[in-house]
Protein backbone atom coordinates (compact mmCIF):
# COMPACT_ATOMS: atom_id res chain seq x y z
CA UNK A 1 94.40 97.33 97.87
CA UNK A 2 94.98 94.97 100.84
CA UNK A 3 93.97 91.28 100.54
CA UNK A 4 92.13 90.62 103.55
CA UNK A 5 92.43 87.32 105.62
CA UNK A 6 90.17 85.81 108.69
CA UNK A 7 92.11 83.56 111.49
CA UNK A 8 90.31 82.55 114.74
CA UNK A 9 90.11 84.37 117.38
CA UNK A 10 91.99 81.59 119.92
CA UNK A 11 95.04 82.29 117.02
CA UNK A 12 94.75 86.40 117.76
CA UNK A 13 94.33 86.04 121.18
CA UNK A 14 97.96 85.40 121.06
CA UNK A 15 99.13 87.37 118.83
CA UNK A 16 101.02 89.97 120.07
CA UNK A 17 101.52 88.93 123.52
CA UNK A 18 104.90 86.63 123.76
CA UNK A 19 107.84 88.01 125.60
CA UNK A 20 109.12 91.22 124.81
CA UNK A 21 112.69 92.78 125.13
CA UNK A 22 113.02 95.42 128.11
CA UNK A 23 112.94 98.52 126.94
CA UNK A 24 115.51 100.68 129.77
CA UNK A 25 114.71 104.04 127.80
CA UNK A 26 111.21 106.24 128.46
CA UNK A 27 109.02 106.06 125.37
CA UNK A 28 108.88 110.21 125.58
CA UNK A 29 112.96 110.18 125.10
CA UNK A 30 111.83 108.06 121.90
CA UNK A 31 109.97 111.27 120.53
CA UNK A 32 112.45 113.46 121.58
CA UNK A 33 113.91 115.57 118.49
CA UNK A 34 117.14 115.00 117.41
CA UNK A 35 119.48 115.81 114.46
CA UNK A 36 121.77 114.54 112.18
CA UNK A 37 123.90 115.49 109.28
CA UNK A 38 124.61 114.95 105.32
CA UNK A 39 127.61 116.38 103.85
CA UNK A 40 129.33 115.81 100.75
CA UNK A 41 130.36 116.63 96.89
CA UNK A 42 128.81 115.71 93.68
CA UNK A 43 130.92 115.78 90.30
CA UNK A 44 129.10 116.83 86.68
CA UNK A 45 125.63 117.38 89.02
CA UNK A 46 122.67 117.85 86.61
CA UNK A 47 120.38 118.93 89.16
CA UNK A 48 120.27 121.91 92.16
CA UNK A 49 119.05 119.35 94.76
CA UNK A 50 118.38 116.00 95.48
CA UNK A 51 115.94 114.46 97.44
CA UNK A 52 115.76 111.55 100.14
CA UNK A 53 112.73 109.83 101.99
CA UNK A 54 112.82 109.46 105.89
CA UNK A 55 111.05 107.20 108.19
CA UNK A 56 108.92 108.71 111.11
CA UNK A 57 106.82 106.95 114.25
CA UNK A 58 103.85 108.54 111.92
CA UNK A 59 104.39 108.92 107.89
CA UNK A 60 107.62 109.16 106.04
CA UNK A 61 108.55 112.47 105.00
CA UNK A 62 111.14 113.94 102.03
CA UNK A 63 113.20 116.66 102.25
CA UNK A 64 115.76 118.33 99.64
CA UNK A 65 119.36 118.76 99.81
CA UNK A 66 120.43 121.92 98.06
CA UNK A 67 124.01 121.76 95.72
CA UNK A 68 126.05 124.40 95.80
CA UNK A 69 127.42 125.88 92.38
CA UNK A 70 130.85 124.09 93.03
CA UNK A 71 128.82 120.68 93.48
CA UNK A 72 129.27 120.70 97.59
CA UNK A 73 126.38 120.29 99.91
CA UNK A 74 125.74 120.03 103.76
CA UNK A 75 122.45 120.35 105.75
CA UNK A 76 121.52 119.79 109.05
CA UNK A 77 117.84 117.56 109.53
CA UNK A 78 115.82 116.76 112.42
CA UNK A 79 115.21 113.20 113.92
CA UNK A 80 113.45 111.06 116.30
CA UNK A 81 115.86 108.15 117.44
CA UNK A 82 116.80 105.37 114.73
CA UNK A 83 115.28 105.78 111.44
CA UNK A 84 115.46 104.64 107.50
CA UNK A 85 116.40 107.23 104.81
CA UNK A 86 115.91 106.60 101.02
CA UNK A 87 118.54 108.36 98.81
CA UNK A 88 116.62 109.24 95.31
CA UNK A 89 119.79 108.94 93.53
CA UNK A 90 120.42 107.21 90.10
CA UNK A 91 117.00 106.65 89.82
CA UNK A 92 116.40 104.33 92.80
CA UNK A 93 115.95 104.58 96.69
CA UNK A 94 119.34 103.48 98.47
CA UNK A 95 118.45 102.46 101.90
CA UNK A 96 120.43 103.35 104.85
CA UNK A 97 119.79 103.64 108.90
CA UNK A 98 120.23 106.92 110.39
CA UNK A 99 121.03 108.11 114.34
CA UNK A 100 120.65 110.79 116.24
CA UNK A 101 124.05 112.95 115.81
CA UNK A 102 124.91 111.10 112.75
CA UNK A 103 127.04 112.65 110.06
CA UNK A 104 126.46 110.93 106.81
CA UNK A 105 129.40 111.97 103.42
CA UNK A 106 128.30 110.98 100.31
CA UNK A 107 130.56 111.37 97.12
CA UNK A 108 129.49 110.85 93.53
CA UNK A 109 130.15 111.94 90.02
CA UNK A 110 126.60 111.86 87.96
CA UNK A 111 128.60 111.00 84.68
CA UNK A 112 129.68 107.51 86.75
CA UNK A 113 127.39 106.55 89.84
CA UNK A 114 127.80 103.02 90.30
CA UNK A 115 131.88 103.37 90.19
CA UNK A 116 131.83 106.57 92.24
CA UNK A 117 129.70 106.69 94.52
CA UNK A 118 131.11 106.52 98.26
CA UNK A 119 129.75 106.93 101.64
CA UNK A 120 131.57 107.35 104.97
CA UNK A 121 130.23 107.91 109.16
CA UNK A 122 131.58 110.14 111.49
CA UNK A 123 133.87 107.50 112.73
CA UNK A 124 135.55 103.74 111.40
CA UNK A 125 132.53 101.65 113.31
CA UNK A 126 129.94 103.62 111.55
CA UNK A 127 131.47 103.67 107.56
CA UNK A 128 131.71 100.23 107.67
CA UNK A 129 127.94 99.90 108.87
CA UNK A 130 126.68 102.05 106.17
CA UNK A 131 129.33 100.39 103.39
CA UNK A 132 127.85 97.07 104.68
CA UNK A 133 124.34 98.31 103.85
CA UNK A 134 125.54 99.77 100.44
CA UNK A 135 127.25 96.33 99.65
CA UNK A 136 123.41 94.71 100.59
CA UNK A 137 121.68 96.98 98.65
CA UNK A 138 124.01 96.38 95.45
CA UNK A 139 123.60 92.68 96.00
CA UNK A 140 120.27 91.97 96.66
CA UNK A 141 117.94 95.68 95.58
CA UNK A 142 117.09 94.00 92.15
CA UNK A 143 116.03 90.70 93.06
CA UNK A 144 113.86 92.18 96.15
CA UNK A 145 111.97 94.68 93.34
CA UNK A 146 111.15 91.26 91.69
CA UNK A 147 109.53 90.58 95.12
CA UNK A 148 106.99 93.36 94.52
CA UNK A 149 106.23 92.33 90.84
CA UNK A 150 105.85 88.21 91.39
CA UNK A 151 103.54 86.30 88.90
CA UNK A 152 100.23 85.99 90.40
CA UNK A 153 99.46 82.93 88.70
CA UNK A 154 102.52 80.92 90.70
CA UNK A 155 100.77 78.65 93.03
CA UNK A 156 101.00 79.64 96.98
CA UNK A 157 104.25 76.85 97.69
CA UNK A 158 106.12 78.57 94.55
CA UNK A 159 106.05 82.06 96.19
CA UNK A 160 106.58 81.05 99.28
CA UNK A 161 109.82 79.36 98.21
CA UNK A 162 110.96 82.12 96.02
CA UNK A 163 111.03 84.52 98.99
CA UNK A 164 112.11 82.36 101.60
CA UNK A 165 114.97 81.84 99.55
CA UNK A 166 115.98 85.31 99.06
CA UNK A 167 115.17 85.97 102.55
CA UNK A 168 118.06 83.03 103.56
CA UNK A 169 120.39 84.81 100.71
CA UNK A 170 120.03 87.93 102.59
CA UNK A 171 120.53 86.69 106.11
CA UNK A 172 122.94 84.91 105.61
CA UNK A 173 125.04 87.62 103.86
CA UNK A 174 124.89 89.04 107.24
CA UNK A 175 125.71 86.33 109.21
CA UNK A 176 128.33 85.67 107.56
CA UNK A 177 130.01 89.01 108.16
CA UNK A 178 131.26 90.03 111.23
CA UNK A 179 128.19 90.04 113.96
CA UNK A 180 127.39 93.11 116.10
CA UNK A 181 124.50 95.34 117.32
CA UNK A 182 123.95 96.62 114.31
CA UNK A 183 124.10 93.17 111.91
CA UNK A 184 121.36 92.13 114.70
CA UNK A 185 118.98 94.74 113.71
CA UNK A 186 119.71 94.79 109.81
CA UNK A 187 118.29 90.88 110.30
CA UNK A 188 115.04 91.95 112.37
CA UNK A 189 114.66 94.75 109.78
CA UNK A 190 114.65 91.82 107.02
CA UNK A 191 112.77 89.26 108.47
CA UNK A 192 109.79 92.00 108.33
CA UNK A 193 110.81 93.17 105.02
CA UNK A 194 109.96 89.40 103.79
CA UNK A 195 107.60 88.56 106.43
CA UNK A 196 105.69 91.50 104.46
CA UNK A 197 106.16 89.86 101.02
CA UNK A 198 104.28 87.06 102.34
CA UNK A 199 101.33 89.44 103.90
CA UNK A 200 101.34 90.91 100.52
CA UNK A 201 101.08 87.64 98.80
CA UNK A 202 98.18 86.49 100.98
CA UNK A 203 100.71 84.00 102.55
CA UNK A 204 100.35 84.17 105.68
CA UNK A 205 99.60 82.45 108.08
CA UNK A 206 100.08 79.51 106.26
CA UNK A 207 103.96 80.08 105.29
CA UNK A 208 106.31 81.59 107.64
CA UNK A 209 109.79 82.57 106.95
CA UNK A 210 112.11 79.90 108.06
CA UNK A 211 116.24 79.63 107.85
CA UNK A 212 117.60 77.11 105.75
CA UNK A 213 120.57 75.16 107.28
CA UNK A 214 123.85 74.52 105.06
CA UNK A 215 125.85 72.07 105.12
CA UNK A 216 128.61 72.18 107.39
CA UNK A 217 127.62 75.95 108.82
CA UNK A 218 124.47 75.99 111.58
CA UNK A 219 122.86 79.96 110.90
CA UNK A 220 121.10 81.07 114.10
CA UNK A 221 120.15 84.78 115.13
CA UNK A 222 122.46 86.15 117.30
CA UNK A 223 122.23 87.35 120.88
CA UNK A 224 118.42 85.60 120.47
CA UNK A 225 119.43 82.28 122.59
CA UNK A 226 115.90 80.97 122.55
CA UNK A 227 113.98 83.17 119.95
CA UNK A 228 113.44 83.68 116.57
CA UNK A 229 111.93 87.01 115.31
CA UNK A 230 108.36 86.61 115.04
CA UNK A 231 105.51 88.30 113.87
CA UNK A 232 102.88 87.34 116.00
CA UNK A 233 105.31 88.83 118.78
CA UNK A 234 105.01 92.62 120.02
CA UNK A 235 108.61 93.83 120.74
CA UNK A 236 108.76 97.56 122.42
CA UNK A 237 112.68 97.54 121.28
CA UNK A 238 111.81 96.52 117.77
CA UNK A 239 109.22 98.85 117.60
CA UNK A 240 111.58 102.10 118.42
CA UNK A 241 114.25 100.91 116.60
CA UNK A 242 113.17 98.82 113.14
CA UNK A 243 110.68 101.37 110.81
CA UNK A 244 110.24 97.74 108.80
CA UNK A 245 108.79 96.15 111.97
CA UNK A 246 106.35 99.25 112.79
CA UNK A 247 104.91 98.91 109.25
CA UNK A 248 104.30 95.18 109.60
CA UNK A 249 102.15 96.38 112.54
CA UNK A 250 100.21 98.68 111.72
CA UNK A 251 99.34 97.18 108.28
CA UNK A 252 98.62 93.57 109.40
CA UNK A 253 96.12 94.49 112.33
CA UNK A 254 94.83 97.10 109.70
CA UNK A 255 94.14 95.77 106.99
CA UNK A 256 94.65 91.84 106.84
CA UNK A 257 92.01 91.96 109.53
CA UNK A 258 93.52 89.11 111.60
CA UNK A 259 90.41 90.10 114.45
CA UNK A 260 87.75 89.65 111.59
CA UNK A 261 86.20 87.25 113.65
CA UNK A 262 86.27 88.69 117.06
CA UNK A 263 85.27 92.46 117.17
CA UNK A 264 85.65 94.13 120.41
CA UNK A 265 83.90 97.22 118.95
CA UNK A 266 80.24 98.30 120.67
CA UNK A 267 77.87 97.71 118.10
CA UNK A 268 77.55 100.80 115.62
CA UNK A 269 73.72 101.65 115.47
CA UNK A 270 74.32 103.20 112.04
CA UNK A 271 76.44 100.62 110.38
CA UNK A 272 78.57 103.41 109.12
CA UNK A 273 81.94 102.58 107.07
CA UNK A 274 84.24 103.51 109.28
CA UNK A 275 87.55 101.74 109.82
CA UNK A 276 89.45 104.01 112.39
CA UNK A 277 86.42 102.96 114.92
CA UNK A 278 86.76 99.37 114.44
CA UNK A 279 90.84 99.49 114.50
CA UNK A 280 90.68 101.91 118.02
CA UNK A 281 88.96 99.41 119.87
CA UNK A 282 91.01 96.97 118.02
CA UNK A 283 94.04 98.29 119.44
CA UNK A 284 92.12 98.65 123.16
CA UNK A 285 91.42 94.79 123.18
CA UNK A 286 94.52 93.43 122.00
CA UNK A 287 97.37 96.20 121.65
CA UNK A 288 98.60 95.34 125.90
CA UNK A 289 102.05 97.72 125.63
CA UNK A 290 100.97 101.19 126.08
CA UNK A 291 103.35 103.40 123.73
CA UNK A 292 102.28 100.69 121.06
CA UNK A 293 98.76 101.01 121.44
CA UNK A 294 98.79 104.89 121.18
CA UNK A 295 101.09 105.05 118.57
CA UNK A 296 98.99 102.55 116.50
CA UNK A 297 95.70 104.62 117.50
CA UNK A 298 97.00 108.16 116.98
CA UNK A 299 98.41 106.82 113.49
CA UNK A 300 95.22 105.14 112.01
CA UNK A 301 93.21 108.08 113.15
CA UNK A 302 95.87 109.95 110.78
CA UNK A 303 95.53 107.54 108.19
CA UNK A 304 91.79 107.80 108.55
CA UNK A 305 91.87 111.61 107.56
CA UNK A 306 93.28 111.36 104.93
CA UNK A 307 91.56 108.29 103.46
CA UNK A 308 88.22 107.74 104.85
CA UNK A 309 85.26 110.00 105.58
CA UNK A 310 86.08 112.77 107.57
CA UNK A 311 82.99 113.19 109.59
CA UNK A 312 83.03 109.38 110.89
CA UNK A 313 87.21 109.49 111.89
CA UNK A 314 86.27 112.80 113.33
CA UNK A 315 83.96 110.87 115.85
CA UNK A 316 86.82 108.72 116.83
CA UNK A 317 89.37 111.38 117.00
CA UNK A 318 86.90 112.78 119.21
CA UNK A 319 86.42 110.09 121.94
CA UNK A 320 89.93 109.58 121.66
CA UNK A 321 91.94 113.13 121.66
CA UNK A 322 91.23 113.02 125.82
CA UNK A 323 92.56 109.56 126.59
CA UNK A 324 96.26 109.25 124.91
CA UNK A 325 98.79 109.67 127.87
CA UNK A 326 101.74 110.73 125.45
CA UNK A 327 102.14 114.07 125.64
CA UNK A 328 104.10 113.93 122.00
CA UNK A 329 101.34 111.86 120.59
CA UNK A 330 98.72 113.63 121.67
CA UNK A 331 100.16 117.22 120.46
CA UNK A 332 100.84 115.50 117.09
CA UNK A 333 97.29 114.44 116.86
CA UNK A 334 95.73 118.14 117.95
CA UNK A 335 98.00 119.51 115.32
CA UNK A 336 97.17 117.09 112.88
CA UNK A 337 93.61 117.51 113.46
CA UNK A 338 93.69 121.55 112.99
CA UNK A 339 95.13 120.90 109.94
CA UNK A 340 93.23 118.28 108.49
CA UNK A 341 90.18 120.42 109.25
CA UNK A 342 90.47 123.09 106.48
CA UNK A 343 89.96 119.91 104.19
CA UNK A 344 86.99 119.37 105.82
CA UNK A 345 83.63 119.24 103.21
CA UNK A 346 82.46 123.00 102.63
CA UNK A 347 85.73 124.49 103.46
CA UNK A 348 87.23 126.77 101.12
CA UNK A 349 89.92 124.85 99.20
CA UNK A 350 93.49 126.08 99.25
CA UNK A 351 94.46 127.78 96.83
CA UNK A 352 97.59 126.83 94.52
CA UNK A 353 99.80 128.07 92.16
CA UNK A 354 102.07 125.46 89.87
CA UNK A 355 103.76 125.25 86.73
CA UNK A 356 102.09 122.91 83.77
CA UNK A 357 104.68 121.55 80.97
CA UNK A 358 104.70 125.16 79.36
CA UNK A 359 106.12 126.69 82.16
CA UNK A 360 102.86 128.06 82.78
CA UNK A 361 101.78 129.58 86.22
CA UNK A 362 98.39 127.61 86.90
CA UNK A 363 96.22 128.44 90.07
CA UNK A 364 93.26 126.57 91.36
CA UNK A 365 91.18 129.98 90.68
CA UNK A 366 91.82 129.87 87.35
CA UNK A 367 88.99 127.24 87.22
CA UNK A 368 86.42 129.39 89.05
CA UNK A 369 82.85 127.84 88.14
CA UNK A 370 83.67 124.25 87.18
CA UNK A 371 84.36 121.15 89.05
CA UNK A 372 87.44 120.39 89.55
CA UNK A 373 88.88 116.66 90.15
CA UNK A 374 92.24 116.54 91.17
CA UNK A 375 94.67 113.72 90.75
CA UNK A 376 97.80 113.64 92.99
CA UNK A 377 100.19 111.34 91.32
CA UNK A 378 103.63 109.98 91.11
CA UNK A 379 105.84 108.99 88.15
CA UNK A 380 107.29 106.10 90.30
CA UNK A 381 103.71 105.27 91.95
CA UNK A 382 102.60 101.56 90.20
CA UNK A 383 98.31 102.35 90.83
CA UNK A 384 98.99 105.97 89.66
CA UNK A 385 100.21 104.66 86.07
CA UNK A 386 97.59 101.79 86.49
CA UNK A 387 94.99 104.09 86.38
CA UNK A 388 96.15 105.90 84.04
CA UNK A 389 96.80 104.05 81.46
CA UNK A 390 93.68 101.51 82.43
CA UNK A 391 90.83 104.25 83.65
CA UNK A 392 91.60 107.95 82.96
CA UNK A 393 91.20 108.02 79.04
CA UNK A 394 87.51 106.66 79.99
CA UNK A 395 86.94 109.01 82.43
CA UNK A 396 88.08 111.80 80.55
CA UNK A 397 86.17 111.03 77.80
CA UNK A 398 82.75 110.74 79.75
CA UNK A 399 82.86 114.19 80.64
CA UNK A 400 84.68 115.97 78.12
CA UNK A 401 81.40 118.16 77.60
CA UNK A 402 80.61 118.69 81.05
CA UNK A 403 81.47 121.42 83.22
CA UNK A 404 84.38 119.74 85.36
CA UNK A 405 88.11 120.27 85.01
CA UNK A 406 90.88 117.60 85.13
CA UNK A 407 94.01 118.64 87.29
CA UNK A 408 97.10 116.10 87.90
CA UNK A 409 99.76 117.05 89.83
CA UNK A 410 102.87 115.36 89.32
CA UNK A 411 104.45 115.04 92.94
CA UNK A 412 108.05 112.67 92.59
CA UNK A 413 109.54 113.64 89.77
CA UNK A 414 111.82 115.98 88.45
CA UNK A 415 110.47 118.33 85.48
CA UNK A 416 112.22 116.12 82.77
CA UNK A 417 111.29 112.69 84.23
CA UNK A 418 107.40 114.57 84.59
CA UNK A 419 107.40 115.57 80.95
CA UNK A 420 108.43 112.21 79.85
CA UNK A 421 106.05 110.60 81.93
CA UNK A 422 103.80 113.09 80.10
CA UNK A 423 104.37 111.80 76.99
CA UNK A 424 105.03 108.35 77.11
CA UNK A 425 100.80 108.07 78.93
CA UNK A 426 99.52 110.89 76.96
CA UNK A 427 98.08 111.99 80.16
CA UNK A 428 95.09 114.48 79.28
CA UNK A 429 93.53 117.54 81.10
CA UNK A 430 95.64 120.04 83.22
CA UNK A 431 99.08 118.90 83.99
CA UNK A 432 100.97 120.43 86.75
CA UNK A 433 103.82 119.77 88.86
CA UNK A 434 104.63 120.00 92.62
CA UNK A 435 108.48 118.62 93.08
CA UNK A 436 109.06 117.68 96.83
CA UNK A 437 106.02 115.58 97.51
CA UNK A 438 105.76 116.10 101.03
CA UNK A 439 107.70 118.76 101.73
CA UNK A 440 105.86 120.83 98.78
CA UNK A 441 103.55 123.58 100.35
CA UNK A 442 100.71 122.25 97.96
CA UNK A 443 100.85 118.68 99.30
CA UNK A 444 100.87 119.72 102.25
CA UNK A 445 98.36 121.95 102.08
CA UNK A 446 96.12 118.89 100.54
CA UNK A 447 97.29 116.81 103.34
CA UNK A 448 99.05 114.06 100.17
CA UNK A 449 100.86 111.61 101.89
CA UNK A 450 100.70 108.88 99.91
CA UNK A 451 99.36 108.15 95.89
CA UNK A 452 97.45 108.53 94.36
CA UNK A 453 95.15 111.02 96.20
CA UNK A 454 92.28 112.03 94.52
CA UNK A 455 90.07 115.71 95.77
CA UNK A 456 87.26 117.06 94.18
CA UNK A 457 85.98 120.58 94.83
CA UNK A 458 82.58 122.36 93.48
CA UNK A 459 81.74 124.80 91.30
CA UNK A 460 82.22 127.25 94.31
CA UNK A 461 86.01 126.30 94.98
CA UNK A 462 84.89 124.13 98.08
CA UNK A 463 86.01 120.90 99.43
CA UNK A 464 83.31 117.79 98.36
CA UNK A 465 85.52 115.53 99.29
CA UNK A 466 89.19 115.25 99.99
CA UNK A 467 89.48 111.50 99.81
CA UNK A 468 87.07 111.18 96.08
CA UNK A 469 87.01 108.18 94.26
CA UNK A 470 89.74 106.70 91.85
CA UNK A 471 89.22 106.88 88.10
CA UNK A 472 87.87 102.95 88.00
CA UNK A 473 85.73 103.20 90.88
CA UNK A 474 83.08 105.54 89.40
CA UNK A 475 80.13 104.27 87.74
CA UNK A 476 79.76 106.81 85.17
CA UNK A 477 75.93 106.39 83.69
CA UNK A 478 74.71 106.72 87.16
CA UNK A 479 73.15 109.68 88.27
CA UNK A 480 73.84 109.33 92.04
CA UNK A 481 78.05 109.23 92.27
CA UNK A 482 79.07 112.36 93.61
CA UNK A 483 80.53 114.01 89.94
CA UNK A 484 77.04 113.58 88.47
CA UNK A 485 74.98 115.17 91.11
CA UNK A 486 77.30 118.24 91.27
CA UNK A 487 77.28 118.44 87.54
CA UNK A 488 72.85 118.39 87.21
């Protein structure tokens, strides 16, 4: 889904290696877990919960908050450090920055969100932080959506421009307002933000994000006397601190290739597909601050799992599990690894039971004897509904009189925003629901972490492949993709 890009290697051999900001806390005190706290009351609340998203040093993560009768709530969650949460509230993600020992109130009435909504910090300093971030996320949320939607046929200069201007809208919001530790961050956090709008729009290198001066007013990044954030930079302070910076990481080495041309990797004898190998020594050759390196390792062996073949990232987890010095990172990866492993092909799937539109209990053993081709999907995922609406009737339709079952399982939405998703893409086969997403004991059972994810499992109720083929990808008429062979 990544456009893919390759620079010369005397460009890479930089990258990643200016000066860095010292870093006075150990990386394990990084890991370490913490806690913080929402509280609050909700007027006319339609709902029993509400969800929010979470940044980790891995994957983001969602938990629920429950409402009490009366319309209070309060609930203690776990941390690591400084992270991002995602409020799902009047059907958008609000974005604030979290601590450890936080206490986050929120106030609303459902019948009036925009005029009601409030949110206060344990103290003065921190309610004006997180109003500040409210007041940027009123401003500027729906012209950064239009980000994420631009007209591909705009020539390269026209997009460029277009977010480079919003990026000097948004900066200078914050300069503009009275500058401290936190204002710094909330810039470094945007200028990765953009910088990945322009990754996204196959931009870079050519166009980097630049500050346009006003007249009268000279913008410059404060407490930076002679730098400029930077992506070709690796920052260990940025790294523990900014989730927007950690994502520009991992997903630039990853998958814009910017080492296309210069592969450290031993030669693979077999040729196999297999990403995670080529990104591990990736990391080896050009990743020089240790908690970086592992972290980026340890996560794209992760990723791997859950999107690759599992026998060729098992190879790397292999040669790898031995050599990470992070005690955290390592124990994450062992666990992660005995988990991942019941997915593993010929292993007994897990077995489910969810509610379809009816109200329905459903389990996965109700389809004992046929294939079964699950679809993990999301009401709010854009190549979920792509693929619906483009690829699924097709599919469906190819093997309506075979011996293979259709299961999708709704996983961000709540039951009346899944039934109307229902019926607005007449979405065929068996229709389920798991609300929660991650925190659901069926996704994580299935190891879905992000959408869609598509599984298929034989006739037997075992594992082919956790990581199958989308919709589009299949060429139906031929007798060798995996669905056809099971079905002979």
């Amino acid at each position: 889904m990544k456009p893919k890009l390759i620079l010369v290697f005397s460009f890479l051999l930089s990258i990643f290696t200016h000066a860095q900001v010292p870093v006075s806390v150990p990386a394990q005190d990084h890991y370490k877990q913490g806690y913080f706290v929402i509280n609050g009351h909700v007027k006319n609340s339609k709902e029993p919960l509400f969800d929010f998203g979470m940044t980790t040093y891995m994957n983001n993560i969602v938990n629920s908050i429950v409402v009490k009768n009366d319309g209070s709530f309060e609930q203690q969650f776990r941390i690591q450090n400084r992270q991002d949460i995602y409020f799902y509230l009047n059907d958008d993600a609000i974005t604030f920055t979290v601590q450890d020992k936080d206490t986050i109130t929120l106030s609303w009435d459902n019948e009036d969100f925009k005029k009601t909504f409030s949110i206060r910090g344990k103290n003065e300093a921190r309610t004006k932080q997180l109003n500040f971030q409210y007041t940027l996320y009123n401003r500027f949320r729906s012209l950064v959506s239009d980000m994420y939607q631009m007209d591909r046929n705009l020539s390269a200069e026209k997009k460029y421009t277009l977010v480079n201007d919003l990026y000097n809208r948004n900066v200078k919001a914050i300069l503009d307002s009275v500058a401290s530790e936190s204002s710094n961050r909330l810039i470094i956090d945007l200028y990765f933000q953009y910088t990945t709008f322009l990754l996204s729009h196959r931009l870079l290198p050519q166009y980097k994000l630049s500050l346009i001066e006003e007249a009268g007013k000279t913008y410059r990044y404060p407490d930076m006397p002679n730098m400029r954030p930077d992506y070709t930079q690796l920052n260990e302070d940025w790294f523990w601190n900014i989730a927007e910076y950690r994502n520009f990481i991992f997903n630039y080495a990853r998958f814009y290739k910017p080492f296309n041309s210069f592969s450290p990797a031993p030669n693979n004898p077999k040729k196999a597909f297999n990403p995670v190998y080529n990104e591990y020594h990736l990391a080896l050759a050009n990743l020089s601050i240790t908690p970086i390196q592992e972290w980026f390792i340890t996560r794209s062996i992760m990723f791997g799992f859950g999107h690759y073949e599992f026998a060729e990232t098992e190879k790397v987890y292999n040669q790898v599990i031995g050599t990470i010095t992070s005690p955290v990172l390592s124990d994450t990866l062992q666990k992660y690894y005995t988990a991942i492993s019941r997915l593993k092909p010929g292993s007994v799937a897990p077995d489910f039971a969810l509610k379809n539109e009816k109200g329905q209990t459903v389990s996965l053993k109700d389809f004992k004897g046929k294939l079964i081709y699950i679809d993990f999907w999301g009401v709010g995922c854009g190549p979920c509904i792509s693929a619906i609406k483009n690829h699924v009737p097709k599919f469906h339709d190819f093997y309506k009189d075979k011996n293979i079952v259709f299961v999708n399982i709704c996983v961000d939405a709540k039951e009346s925003q899944w039934k109307a998703a229902l019926k607005k893409y007449n979405l065929g086969g068996v229709n389920l629901i798991a609300e929660g997403w991650t925190s659901h004991p069926t996704c994580q059972s299935y190891n879905v972490s992000s959408l869609p994810h598509y599984i298929l499992i034989d006739q037997n109720g075992k594992i082919v492949n956790n990581n199958a083929r989308d919709p589009g990808s299949y060429n139906l008429k031929d007798d060798k993709n995996e669905i056809n062979a099971l079905l002979k």
